[in-house]
C-alpha atoms as a PDB file:
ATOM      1  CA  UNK A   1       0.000   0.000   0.000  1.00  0.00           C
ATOM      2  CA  UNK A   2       0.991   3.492  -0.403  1.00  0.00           C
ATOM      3  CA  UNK A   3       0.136   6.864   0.930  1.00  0.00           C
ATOM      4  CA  UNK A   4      -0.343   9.828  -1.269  1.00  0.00           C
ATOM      5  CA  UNK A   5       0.065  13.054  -0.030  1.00  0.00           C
ATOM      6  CA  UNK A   6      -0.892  16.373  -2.165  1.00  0.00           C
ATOM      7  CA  UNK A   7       0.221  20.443  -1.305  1.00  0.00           C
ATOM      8  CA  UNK A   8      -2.379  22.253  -2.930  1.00  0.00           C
ATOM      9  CA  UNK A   9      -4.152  25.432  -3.675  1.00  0.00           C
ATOM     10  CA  UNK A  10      -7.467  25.510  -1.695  1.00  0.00           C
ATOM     11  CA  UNK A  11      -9.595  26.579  -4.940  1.00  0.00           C
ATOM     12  CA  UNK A  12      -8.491  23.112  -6.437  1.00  0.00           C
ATOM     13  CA  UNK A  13     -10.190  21.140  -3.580  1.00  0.00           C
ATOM     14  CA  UNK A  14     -13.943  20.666  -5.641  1.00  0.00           C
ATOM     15  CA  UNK A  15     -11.668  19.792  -8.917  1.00  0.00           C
ATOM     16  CA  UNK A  16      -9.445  17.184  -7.396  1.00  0.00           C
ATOM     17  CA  UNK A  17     -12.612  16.013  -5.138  1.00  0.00           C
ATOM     18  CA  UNK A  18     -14.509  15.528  -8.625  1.00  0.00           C
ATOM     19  CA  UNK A  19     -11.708  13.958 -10.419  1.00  0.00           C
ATOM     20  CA  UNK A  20     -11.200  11.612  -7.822  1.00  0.00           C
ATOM     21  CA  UNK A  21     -14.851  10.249  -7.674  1.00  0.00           C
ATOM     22  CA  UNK A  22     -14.692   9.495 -11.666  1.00  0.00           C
ATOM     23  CA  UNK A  23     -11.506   7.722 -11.110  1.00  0.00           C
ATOM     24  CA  UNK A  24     -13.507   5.808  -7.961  1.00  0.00           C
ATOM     25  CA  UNK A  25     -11.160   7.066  -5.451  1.00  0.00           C
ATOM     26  CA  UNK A  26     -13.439   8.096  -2.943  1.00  0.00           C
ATOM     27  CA  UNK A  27     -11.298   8.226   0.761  1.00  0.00           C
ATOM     28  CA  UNK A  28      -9.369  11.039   1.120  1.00  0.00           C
ATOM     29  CA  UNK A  29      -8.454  13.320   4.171  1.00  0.00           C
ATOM     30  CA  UNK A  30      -8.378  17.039   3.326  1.00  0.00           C
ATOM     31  CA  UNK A  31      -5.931  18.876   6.018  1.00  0.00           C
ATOM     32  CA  UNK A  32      -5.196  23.101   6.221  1.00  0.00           C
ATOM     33  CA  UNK A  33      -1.707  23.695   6.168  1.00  0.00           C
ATOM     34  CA  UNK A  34       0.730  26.568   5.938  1.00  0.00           C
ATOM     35  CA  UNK A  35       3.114  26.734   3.368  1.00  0.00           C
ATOM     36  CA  UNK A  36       6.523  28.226   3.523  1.00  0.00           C
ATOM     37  CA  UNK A  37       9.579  29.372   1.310  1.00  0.00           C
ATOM     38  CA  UNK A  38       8.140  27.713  -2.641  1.00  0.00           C
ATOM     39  CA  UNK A  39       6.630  31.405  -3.270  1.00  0.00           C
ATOM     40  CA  UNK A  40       7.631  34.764  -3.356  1.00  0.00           C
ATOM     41  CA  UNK A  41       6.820  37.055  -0.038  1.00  0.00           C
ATOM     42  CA  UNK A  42       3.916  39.247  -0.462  1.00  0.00           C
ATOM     43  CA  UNK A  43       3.786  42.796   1.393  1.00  0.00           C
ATOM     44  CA  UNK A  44       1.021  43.126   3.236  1.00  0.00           C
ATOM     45  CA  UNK A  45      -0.191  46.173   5.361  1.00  0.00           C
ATOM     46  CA  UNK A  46      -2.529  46.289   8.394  1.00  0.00           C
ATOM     47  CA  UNK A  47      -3.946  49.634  10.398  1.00  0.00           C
ATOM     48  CA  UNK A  48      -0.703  51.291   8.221  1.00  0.00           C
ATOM     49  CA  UNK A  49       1.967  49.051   9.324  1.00  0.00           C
ATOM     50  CA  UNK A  50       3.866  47.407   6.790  1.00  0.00           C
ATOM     51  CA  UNK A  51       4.517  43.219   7.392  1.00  0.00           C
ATOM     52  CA  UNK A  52       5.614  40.839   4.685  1.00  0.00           C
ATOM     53  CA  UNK A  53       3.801  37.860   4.535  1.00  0.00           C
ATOM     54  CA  UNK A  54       5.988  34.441   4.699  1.00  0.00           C
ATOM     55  CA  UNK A  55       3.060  31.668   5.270  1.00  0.00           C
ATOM     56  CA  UNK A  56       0.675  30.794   2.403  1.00  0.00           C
ATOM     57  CA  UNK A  57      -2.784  28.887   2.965  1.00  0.00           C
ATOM     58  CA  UNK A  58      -2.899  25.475   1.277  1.00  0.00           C
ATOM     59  CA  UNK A  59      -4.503  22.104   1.538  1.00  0.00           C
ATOM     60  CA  UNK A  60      -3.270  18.835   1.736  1.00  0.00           C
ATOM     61  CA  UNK A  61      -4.744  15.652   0.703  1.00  0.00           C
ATOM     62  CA  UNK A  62      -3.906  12.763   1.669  1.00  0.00           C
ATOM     63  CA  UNK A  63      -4.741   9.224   0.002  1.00  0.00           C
ATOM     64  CA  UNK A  64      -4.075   5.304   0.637  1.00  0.00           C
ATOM     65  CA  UNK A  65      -4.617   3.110  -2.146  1.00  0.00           C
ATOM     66  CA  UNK A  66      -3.747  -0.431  -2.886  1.00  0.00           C
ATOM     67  CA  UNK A  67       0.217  -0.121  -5.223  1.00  0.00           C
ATOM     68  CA  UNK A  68      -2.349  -0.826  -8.362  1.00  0.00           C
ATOM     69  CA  UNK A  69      -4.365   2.335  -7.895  1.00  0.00           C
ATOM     70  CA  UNK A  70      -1.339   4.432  -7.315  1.00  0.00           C
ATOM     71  CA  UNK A  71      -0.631   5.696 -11.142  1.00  0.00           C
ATOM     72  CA  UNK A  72      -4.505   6.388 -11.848  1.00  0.00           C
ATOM     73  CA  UNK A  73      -4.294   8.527  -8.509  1.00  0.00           C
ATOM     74  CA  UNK A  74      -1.104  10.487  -9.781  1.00  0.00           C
ATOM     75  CA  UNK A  75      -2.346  11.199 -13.211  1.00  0.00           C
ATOM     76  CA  UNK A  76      -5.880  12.238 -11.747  1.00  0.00           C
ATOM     77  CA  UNK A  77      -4.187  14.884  -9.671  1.00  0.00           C
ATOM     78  CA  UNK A  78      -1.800  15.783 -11.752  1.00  0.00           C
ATOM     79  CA  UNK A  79      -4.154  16.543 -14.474  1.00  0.00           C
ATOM     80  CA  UNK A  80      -6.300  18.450 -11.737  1.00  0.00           C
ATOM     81  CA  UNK A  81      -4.006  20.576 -10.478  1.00  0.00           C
ATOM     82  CA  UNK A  82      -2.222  21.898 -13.383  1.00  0.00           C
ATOM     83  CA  UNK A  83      -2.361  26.036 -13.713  1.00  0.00           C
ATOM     84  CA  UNK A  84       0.822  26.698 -15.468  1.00  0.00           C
ATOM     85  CA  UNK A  85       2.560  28.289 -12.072  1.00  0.00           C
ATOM     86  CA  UNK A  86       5.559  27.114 -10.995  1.00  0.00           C
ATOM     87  CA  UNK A  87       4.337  26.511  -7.595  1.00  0.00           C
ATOM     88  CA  UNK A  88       1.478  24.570  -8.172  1.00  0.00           C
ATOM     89  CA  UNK A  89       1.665  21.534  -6.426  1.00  0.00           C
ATOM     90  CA  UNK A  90       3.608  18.573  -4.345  1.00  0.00           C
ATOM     91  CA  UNK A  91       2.947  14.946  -4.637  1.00  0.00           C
ATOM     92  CA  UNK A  92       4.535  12.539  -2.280  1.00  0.00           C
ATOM     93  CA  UNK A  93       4.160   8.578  -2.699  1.00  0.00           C
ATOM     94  CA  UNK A  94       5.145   7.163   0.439  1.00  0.00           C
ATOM     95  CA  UNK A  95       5.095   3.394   1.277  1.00  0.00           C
ATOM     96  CA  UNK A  96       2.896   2.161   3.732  1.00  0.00           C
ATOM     97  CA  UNK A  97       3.157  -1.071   5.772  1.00  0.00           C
ATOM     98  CA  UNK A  98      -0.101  -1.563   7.571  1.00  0.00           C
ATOM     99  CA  UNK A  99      -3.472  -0.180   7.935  1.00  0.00           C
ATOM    100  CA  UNK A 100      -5.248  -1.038  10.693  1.00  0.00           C
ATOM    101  CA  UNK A 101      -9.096   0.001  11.119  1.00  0.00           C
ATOM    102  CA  UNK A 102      -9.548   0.199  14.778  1.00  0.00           C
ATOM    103  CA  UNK A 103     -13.406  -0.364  14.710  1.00  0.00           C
ATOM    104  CA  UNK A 104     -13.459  -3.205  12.099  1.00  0.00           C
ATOM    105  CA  UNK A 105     -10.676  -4.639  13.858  1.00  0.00           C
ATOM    106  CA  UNK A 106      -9.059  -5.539  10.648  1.00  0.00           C
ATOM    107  CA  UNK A 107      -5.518  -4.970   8.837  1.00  0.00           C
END
């Protein structure tokens, strides 16, 4: 098995949700994150003081799927998420050696 992890933009959330269900990939955990150093610093002013802001706002999905199901997922976001920015997105694949559902009771 292998875990699937996604940085992205929050307004990409519906598309990637959409894409997913077509491709029948229907478990995925949606996180809020902060995002640091893979954009440019934005000035920012509040009540006239000047403060440059570091953090961005982003999303992160995260996905386990059977080793099969792992190209299908990549493609599927990576199709998604495309804008044509340099920054637009992170996938990780990272193995996985167990699941265990503690209320089935099953691995």
């Amino acid at each position: 098995m292998k875990k699937i992890e996604a940085v992205v933009r929050p307004c990409k959330v519906d598309e990637i949700t959409e894409a997913l269900a077509k491709a029948r990939i229907r478990d995925l955990t949606f996180s809020e994150v902060e995002d640091y150093g893979h954009h440019p610093c934005r000035v920012e002013y509040y009540r006239g003081i000047e403060y440059v802001e570091e953090f961005r706002s982003e999303i992160k999905v995260e996905i386990v799927v059977e080793d099969e199901k792992v190209r299908v997922v990549t493609d599927t976001l990576s199709a998604a998420l495309q804008t044509g920015h340099l920054e637009d997105s992170q996938i990780t694949i990272l193995p996985l050696e167990a699941v265990f559902h503690r209320r089935a009771g099953v691995r």
